[in-house]
Every structure is written in C-alpha cells, then in structure tokens.
PDB file of N, CA and C in Angstrom:
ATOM      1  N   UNK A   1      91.596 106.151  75.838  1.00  0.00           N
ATOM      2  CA  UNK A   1      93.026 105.992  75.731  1.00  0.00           C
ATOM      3  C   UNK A   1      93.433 106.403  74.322  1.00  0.00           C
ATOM      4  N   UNK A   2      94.287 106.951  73.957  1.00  0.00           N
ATOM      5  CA  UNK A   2      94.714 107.580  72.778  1.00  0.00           C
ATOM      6  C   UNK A   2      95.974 107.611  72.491  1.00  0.00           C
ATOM      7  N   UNK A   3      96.678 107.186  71.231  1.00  0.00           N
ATOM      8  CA  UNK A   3      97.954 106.590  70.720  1.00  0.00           C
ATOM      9  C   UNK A   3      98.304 106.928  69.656  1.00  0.00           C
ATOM     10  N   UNK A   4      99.682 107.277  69.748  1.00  0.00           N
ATOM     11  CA  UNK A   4     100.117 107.846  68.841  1.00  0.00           C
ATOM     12  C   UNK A   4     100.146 106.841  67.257  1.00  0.00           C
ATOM     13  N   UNK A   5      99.559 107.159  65.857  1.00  0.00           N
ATOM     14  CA  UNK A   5      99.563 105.912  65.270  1.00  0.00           C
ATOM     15  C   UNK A   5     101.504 104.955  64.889  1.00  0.00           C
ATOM     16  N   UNK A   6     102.271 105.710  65.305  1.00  0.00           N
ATOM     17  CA  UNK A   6     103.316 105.388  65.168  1.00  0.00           C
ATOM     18  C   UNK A   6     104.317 104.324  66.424  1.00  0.00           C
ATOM     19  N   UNK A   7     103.414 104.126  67.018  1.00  0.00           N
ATOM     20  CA  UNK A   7     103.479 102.956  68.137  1.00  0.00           C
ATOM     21  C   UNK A   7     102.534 102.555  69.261  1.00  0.00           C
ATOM     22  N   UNK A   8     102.582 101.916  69.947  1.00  0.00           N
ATOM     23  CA  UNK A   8     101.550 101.452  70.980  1.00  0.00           C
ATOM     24  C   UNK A   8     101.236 101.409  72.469  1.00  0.00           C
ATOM     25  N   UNK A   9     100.152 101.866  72.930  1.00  0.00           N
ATOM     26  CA  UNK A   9     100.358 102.355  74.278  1.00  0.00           C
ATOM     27  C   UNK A   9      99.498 100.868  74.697  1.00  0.00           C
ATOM     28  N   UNK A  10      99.879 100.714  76.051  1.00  0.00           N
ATOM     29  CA  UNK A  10      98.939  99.009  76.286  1.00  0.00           C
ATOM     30  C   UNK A  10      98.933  99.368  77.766  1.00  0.00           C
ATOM     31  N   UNK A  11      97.680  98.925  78.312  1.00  0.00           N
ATOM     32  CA  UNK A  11      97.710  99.153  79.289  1.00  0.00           C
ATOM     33  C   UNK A  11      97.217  98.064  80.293  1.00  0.00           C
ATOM     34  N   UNK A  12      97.207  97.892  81.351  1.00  0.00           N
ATOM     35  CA  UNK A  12      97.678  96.165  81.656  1.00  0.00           C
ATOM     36  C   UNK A  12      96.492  96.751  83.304  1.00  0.00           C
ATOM     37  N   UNK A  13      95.746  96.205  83.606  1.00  0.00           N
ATOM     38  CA  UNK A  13      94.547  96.045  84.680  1.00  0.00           C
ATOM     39  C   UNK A  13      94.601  94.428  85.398  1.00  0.00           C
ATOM     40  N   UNK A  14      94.823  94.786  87.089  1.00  0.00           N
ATOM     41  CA  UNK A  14      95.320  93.466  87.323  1.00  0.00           C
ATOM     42  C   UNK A  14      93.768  93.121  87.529  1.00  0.00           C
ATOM     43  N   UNK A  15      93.679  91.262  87.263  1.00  0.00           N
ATOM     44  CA  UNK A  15      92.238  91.312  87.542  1.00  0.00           C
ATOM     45  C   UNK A  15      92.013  90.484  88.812  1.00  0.00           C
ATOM     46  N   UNK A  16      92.625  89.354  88.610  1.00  0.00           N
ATOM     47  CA  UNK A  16      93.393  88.990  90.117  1.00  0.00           C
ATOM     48  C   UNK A  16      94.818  87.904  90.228  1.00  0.00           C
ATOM     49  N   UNK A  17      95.043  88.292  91.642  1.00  0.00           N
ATOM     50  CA  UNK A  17      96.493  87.502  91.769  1.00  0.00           C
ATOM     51  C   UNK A  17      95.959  86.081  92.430  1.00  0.00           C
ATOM     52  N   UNK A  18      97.030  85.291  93.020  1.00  0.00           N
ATOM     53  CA  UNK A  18      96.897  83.698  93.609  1.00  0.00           C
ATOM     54  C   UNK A  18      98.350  83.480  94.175  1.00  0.00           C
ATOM     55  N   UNK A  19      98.207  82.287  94.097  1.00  0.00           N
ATOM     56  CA  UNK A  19      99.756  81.110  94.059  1.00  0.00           C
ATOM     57  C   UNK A  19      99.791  80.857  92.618  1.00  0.00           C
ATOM     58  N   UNK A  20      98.878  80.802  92.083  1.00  0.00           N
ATOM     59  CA  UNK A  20      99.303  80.196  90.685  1.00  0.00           C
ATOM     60  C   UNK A  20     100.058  81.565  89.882  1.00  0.00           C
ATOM     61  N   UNK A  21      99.879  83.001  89.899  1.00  0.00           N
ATOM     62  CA  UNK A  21     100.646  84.140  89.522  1.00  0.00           C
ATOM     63  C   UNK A  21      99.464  85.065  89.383  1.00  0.00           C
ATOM     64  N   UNK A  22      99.723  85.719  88.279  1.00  0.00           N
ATOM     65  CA  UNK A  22      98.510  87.242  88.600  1.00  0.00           C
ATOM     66  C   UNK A  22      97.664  86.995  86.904  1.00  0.00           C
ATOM     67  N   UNK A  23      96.606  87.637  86.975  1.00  0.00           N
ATOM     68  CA  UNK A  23      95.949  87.255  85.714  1.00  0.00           C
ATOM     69  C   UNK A  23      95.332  89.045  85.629  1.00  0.00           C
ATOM     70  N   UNK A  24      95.762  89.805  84.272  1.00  0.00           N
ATOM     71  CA  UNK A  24      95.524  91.256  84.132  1.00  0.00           C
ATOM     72  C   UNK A  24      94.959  90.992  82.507  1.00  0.00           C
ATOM     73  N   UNK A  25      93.986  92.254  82.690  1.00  0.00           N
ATOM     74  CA  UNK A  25      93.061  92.332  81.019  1.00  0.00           C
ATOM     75  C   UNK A  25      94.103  93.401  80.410  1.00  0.00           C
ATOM     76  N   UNK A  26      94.329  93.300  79.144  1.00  0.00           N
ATOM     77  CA  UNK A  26      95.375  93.812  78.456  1.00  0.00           C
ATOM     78  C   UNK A  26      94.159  94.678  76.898  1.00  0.00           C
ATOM     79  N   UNK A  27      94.981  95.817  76.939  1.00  0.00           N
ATOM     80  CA  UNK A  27      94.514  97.057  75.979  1.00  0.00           C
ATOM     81  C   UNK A  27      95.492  97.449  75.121  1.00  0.00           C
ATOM     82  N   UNK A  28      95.260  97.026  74.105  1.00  0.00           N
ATOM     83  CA  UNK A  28      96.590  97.517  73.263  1.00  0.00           C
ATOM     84  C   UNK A  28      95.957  98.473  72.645  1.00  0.00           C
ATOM     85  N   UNK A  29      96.402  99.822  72.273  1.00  0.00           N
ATOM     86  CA  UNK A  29      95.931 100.682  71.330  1.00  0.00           C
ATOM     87  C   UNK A  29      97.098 101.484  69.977  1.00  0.00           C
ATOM     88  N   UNK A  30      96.664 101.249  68.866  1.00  0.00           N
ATOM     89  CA  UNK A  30      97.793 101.400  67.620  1.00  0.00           C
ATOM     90  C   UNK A  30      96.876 102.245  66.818  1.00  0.00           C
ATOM     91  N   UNK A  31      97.064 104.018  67.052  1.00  0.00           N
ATOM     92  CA  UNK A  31      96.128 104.639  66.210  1.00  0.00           C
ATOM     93  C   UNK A  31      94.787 104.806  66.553  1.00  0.00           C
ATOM     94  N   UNK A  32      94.092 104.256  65.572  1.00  0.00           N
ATOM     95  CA  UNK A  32      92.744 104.086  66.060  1.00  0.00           C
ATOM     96  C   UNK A  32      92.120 102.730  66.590  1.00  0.00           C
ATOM     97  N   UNK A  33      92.986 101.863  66.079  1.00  0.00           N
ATOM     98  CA  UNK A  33      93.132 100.360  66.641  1.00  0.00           C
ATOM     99  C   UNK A  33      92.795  99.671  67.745  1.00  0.00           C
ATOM    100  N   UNK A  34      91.728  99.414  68.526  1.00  0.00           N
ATOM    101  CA  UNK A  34      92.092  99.051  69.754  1.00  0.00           C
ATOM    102  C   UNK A  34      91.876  97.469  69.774  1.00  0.00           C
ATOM    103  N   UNK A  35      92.641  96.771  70.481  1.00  0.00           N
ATOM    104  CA  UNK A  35      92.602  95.278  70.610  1.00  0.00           C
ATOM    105  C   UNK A  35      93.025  94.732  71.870  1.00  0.00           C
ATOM    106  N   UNK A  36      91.725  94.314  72.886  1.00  0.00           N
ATOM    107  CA  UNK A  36      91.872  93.990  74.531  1.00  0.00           C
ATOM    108  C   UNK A  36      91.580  92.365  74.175  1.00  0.00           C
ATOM    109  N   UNK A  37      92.325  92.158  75.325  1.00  0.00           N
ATOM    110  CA  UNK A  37      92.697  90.628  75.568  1.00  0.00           C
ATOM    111  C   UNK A  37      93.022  90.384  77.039  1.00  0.00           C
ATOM    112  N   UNK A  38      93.936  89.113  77.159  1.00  0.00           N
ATOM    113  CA  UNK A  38      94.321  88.930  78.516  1.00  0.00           C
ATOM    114  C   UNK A  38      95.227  88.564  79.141  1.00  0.00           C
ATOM    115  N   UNK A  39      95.750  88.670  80.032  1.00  0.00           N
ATOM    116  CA  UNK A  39      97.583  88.110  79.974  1.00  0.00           C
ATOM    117  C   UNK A  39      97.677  87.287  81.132  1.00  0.00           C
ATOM    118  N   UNK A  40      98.524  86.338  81.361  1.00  0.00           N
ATOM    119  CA  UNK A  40      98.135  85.539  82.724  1.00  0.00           C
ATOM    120  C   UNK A  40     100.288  85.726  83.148  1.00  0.00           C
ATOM    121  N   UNK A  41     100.711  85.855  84.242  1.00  0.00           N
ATOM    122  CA  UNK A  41     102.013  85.662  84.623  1.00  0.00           C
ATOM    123  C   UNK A  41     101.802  84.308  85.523  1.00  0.00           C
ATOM    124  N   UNK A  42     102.467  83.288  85.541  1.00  0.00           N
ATOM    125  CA  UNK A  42     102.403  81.851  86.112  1.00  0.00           C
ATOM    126  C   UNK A  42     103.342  82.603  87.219  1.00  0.00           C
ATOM    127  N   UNK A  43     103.210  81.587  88.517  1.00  0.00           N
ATOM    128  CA  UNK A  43     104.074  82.036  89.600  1.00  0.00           C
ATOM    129  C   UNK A  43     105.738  81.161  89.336  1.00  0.00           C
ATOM    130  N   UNK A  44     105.878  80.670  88.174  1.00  0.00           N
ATOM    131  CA  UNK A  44     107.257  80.421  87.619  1.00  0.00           C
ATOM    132  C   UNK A  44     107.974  81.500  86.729  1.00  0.00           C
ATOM    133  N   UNK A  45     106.647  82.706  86.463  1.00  0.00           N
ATOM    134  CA  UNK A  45     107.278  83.823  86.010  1.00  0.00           C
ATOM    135  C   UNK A  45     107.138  83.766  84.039  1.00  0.00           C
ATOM    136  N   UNK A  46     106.587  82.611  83.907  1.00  0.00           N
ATOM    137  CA  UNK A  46     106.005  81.907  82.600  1.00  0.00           C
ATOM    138  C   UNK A  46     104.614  83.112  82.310  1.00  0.00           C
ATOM    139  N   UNK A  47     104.828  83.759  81.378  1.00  0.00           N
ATOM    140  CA  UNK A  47     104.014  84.562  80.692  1.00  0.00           C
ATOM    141  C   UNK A  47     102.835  83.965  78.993  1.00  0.00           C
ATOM    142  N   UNK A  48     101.922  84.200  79.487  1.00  0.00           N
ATOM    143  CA  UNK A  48     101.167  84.148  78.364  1.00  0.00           C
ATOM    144  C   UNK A  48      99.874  85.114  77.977  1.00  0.00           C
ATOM    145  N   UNK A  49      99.385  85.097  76.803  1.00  0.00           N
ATOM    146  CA  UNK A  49      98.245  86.061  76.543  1.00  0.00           C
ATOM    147  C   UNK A  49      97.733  85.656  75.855  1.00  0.00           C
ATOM    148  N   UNK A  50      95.906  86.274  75.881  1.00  0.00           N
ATOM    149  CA  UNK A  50      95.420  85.784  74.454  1.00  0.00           C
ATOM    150  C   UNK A  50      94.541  86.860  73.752  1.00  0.00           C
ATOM    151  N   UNK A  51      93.746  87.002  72.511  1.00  0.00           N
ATOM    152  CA  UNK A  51      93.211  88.188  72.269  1.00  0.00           C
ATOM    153  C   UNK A  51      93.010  87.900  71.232  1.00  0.00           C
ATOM    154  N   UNK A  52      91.519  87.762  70.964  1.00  0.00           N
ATOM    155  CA  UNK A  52      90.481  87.487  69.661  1.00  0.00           C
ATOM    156  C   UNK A  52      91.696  87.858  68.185  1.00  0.00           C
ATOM    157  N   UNK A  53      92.010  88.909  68.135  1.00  0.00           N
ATOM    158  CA  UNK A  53      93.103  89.378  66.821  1.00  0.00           C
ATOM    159  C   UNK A  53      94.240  89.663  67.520  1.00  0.00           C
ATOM    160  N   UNK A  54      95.077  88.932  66.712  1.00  0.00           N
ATOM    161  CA  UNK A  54      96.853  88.437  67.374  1.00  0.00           C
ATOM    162  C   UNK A  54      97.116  89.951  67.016  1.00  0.00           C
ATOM    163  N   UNK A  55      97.561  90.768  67.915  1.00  0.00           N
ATOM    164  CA  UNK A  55      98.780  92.583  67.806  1.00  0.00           C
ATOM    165  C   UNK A  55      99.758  91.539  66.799  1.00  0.00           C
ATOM    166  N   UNK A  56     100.553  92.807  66.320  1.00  0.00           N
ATOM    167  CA  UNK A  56     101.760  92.317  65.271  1.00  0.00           C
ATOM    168  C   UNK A  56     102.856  92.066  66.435  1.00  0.00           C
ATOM    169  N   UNK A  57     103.715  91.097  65.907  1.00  0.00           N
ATOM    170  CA  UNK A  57     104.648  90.413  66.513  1.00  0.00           C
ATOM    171  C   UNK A  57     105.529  91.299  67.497  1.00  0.00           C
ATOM    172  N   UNK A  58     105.734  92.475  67.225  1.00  0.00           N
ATOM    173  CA  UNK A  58     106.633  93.157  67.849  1.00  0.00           C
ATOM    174  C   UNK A  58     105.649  93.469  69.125  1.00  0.00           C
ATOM    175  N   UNK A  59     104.353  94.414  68.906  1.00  0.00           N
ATOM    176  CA  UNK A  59     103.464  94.334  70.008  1.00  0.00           C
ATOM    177  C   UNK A  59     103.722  93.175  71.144  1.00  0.00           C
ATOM    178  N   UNK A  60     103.474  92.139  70.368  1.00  0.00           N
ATOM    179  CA  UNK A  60     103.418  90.960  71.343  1.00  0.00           C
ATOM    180  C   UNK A  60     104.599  90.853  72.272  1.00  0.00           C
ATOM    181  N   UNK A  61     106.061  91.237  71.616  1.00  0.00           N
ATOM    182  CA  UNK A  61     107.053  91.421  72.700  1.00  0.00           C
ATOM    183  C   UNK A  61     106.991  92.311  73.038  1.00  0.00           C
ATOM    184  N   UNK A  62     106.402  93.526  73.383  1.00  0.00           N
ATOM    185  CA  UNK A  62     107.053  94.939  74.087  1.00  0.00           C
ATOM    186  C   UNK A  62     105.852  94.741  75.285  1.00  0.00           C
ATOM    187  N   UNK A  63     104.694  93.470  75.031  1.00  0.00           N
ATOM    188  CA  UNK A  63     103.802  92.636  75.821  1.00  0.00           C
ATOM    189  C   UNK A  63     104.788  91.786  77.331  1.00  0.00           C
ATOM    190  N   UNK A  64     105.422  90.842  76.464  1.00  0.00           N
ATOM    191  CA  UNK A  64     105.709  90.003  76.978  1.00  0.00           C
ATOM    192  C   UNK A  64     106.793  90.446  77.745  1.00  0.00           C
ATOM    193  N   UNK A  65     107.848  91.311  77.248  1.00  0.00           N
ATOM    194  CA  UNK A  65     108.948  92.157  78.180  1.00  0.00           C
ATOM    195  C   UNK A  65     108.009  93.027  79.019  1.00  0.00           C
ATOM    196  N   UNK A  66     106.765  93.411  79.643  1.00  0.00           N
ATOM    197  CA  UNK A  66     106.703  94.214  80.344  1.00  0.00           C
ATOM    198  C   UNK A  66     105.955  93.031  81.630  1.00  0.00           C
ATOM    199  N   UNK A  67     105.312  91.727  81.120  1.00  0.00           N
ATOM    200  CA  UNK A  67     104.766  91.057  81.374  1.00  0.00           C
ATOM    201  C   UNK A  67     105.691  90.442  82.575  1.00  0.00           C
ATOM    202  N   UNK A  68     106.982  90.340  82.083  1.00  0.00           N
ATOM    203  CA  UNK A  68     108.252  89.621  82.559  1.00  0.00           C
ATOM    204  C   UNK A  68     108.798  90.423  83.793  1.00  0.00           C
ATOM    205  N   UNK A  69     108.694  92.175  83.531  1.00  0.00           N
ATOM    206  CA  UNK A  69     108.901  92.404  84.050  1.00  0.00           C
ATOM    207  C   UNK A  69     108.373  92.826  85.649  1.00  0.00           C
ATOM    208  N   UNK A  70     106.724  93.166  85.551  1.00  0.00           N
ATOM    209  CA  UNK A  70     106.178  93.050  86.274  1.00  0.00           C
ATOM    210  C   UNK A  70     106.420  91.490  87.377  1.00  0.00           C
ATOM    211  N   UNK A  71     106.403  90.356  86.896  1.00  0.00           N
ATOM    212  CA  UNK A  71     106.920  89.067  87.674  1.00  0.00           C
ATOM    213  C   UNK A  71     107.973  89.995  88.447  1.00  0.00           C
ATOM    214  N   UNK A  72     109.128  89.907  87.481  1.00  0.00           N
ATOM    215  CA  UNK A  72     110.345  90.196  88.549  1.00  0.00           C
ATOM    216  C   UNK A  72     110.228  91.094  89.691  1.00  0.00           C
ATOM    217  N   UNK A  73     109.386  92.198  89.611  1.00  0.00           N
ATOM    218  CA  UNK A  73     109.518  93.394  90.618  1.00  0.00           C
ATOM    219  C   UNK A  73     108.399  92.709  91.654  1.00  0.00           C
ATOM    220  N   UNK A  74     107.571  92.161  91.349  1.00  0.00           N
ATOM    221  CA  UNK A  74     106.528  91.692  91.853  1.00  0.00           C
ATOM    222  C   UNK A  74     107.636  91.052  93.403  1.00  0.00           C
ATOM    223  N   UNK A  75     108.538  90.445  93.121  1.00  0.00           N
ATOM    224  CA  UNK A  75     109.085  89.544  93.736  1.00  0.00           C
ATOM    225  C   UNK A  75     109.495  90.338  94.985  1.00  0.00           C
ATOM    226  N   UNK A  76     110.294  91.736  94.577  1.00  0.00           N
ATOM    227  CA  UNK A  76     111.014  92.696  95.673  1.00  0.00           C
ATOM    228  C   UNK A  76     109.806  93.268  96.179  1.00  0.00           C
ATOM    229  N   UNK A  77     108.418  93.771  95.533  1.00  0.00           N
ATOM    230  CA  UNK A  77     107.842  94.230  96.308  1.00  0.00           C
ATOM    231  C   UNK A  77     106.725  93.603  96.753  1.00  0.00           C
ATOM    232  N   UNK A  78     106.417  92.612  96.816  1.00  0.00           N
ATOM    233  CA  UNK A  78     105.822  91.343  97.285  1.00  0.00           C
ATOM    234  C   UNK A  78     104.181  91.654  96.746  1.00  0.00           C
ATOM    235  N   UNK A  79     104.019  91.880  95.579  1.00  0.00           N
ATOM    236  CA  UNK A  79     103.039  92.598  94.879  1.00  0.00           C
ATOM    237  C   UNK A  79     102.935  93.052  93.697  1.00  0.00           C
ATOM    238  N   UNK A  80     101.757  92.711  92.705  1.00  0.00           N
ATOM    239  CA  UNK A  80     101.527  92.813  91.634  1.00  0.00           C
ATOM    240  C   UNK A  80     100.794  94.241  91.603  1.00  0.00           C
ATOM    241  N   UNK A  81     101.498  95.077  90.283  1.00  0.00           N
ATOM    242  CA  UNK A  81     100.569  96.380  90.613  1.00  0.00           C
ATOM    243  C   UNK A  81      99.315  96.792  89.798  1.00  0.00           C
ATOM    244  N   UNK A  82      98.389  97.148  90.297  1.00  0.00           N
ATOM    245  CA  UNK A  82      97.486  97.060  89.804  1.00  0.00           C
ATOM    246  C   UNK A  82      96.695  97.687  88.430  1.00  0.00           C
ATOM    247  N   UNK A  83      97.872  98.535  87.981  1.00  0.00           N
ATOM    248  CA  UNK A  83      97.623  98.989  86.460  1.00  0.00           C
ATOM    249  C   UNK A  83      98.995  99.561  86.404  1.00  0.00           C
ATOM    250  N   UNK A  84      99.518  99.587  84.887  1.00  0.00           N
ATOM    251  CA  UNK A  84     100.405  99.652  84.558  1.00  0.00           C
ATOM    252  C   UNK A  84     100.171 100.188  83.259  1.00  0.00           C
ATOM    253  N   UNK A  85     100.584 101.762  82.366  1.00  0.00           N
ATOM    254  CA  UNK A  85     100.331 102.229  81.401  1.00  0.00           C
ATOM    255  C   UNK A  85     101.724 102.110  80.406  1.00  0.00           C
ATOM    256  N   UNK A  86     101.649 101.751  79.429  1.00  0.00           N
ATOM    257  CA  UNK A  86     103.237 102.527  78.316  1.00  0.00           C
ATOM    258  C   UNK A  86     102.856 102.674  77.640  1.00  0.00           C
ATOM    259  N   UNK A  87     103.944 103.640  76.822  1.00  0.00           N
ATOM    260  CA  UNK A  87     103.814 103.281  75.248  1.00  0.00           C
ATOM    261  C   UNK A  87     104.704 102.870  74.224  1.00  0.00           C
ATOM    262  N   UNK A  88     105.108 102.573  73.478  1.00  0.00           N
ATOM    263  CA  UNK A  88     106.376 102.405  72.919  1.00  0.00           C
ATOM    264  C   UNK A  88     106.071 102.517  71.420  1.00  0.00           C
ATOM    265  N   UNK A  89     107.317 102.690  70.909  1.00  0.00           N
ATOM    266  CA  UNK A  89     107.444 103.321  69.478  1.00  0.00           C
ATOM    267  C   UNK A  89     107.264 102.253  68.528  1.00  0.00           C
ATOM    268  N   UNK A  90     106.943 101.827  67.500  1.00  0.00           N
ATOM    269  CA  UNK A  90     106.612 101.092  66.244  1.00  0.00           C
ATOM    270  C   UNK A  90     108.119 100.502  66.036  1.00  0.00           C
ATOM    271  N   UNK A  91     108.897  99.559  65.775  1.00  0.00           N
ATOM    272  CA  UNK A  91     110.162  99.392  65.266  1.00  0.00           C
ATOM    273  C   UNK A  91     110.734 100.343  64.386  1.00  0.00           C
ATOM    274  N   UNK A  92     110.351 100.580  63.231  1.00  0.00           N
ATOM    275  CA  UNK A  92     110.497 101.402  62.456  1.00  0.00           C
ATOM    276  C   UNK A  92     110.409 102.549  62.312  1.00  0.00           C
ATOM    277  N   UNK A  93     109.949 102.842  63.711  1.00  0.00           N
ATOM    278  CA  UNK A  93     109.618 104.323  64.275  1.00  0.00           C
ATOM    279  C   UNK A  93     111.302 104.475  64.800  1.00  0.00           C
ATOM    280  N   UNK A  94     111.606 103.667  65.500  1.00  0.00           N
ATOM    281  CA  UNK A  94     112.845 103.690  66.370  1.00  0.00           C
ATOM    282  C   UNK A  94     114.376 103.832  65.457  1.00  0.00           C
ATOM    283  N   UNK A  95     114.535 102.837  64.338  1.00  0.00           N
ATOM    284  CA  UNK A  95     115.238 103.097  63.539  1.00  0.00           C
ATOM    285  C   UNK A  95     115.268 104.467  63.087  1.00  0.00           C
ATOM    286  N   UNK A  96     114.394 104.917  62.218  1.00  0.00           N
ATOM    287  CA  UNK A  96     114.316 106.637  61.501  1.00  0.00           C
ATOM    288  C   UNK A  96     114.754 107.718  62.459  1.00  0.00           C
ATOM    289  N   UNK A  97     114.521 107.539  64.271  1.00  0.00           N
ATOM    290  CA  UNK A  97     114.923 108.403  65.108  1.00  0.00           C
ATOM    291  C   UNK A  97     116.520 108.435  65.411  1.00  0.00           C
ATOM    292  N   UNK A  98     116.912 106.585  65.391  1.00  0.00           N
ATOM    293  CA  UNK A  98     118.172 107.016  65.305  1.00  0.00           C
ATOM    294  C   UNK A  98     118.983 107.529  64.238  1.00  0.00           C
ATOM    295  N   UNK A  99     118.229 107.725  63.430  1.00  0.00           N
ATOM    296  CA  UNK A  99     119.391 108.098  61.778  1.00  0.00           C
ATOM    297  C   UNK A  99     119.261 109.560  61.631  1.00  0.00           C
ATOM    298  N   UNK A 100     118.213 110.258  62.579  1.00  0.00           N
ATOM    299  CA  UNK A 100     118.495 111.404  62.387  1.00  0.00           C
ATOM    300  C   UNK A 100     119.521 112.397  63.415  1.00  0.00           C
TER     301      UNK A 100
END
C-alpha cells in the first residue's frame, strides 16, 4: 500500500460481523509510516479503535468519520463491506490547496 507523504490512505478489512456490530483490522499508511490496529463498530453505531502507536489526532477522525459511516450504510444495505480503501489529505495539506 503506498501514500502519498502528505496525507493518509487507511484501509479497513472486515474481520467479522455479529449482533454486537462488525469488528475490521485497520492500516493506516502516512509516507513511509505504517501503523495497523483495530476498529470495532458497536451495533448502537458506537465506534472505537485501538493501535499499539496512537495516528495523530486528525487521522483518528478521518478514522472515526468513515467508521460512522460504514454503520450508517450498513443499515440500508443490510451489510458490512468487506474492505474499504481512502485516502485523505493531511489538514494542512487542505488549507494550502484552498489558497491557491
């Protein structure tokens, strides 16, 4: 997997679902960086993760908004999907794009 060092691609592997919600191994990659962990969605739609070295804070939300979102769609399509790739830009990546 390979990332641009100016933001982070994460990629989300379901490992399994239940009643209790879905539990997926999580890949964050920043550069040369890589840092896998694990993310659990509760079937209240309650998101959490964990991972030997905490990603920087923003990571952790562009985590938790995709985390959230998977719940919700999960709901219309009665199914958790089974890998899910992004990437998204660094904060400060995003600012400098809009000023130009």
């Amino acid at each position: 997997m390979q990332a641009d060092a100016a933001g982070v691609r994460f990629e989300l592997r379901l490992e399994s679902t239940g009643d209790e919600g879905a539990h997926y191994r999580v890949s964050l990659q920043q550069g040369e960086q890589l840092t896998e962990g694990n993310a659990r969605i509760a079937a209240d739609g309650a998101v959490s993760f964990e991972f030997a070295e905490a990603p920087p804070d923003w990571c952790q939300q562009q985590l938790r908004a995709a985390l959230r979102t998977l719940h919700r769609d999960a709901g219309s399509r009665g199914s958790y999907p089974r890998r899910l790739t992004r990437w998204r830009p660094a904060p400060d990546t995003e600012a400098r794009g809009s000023r130009e």
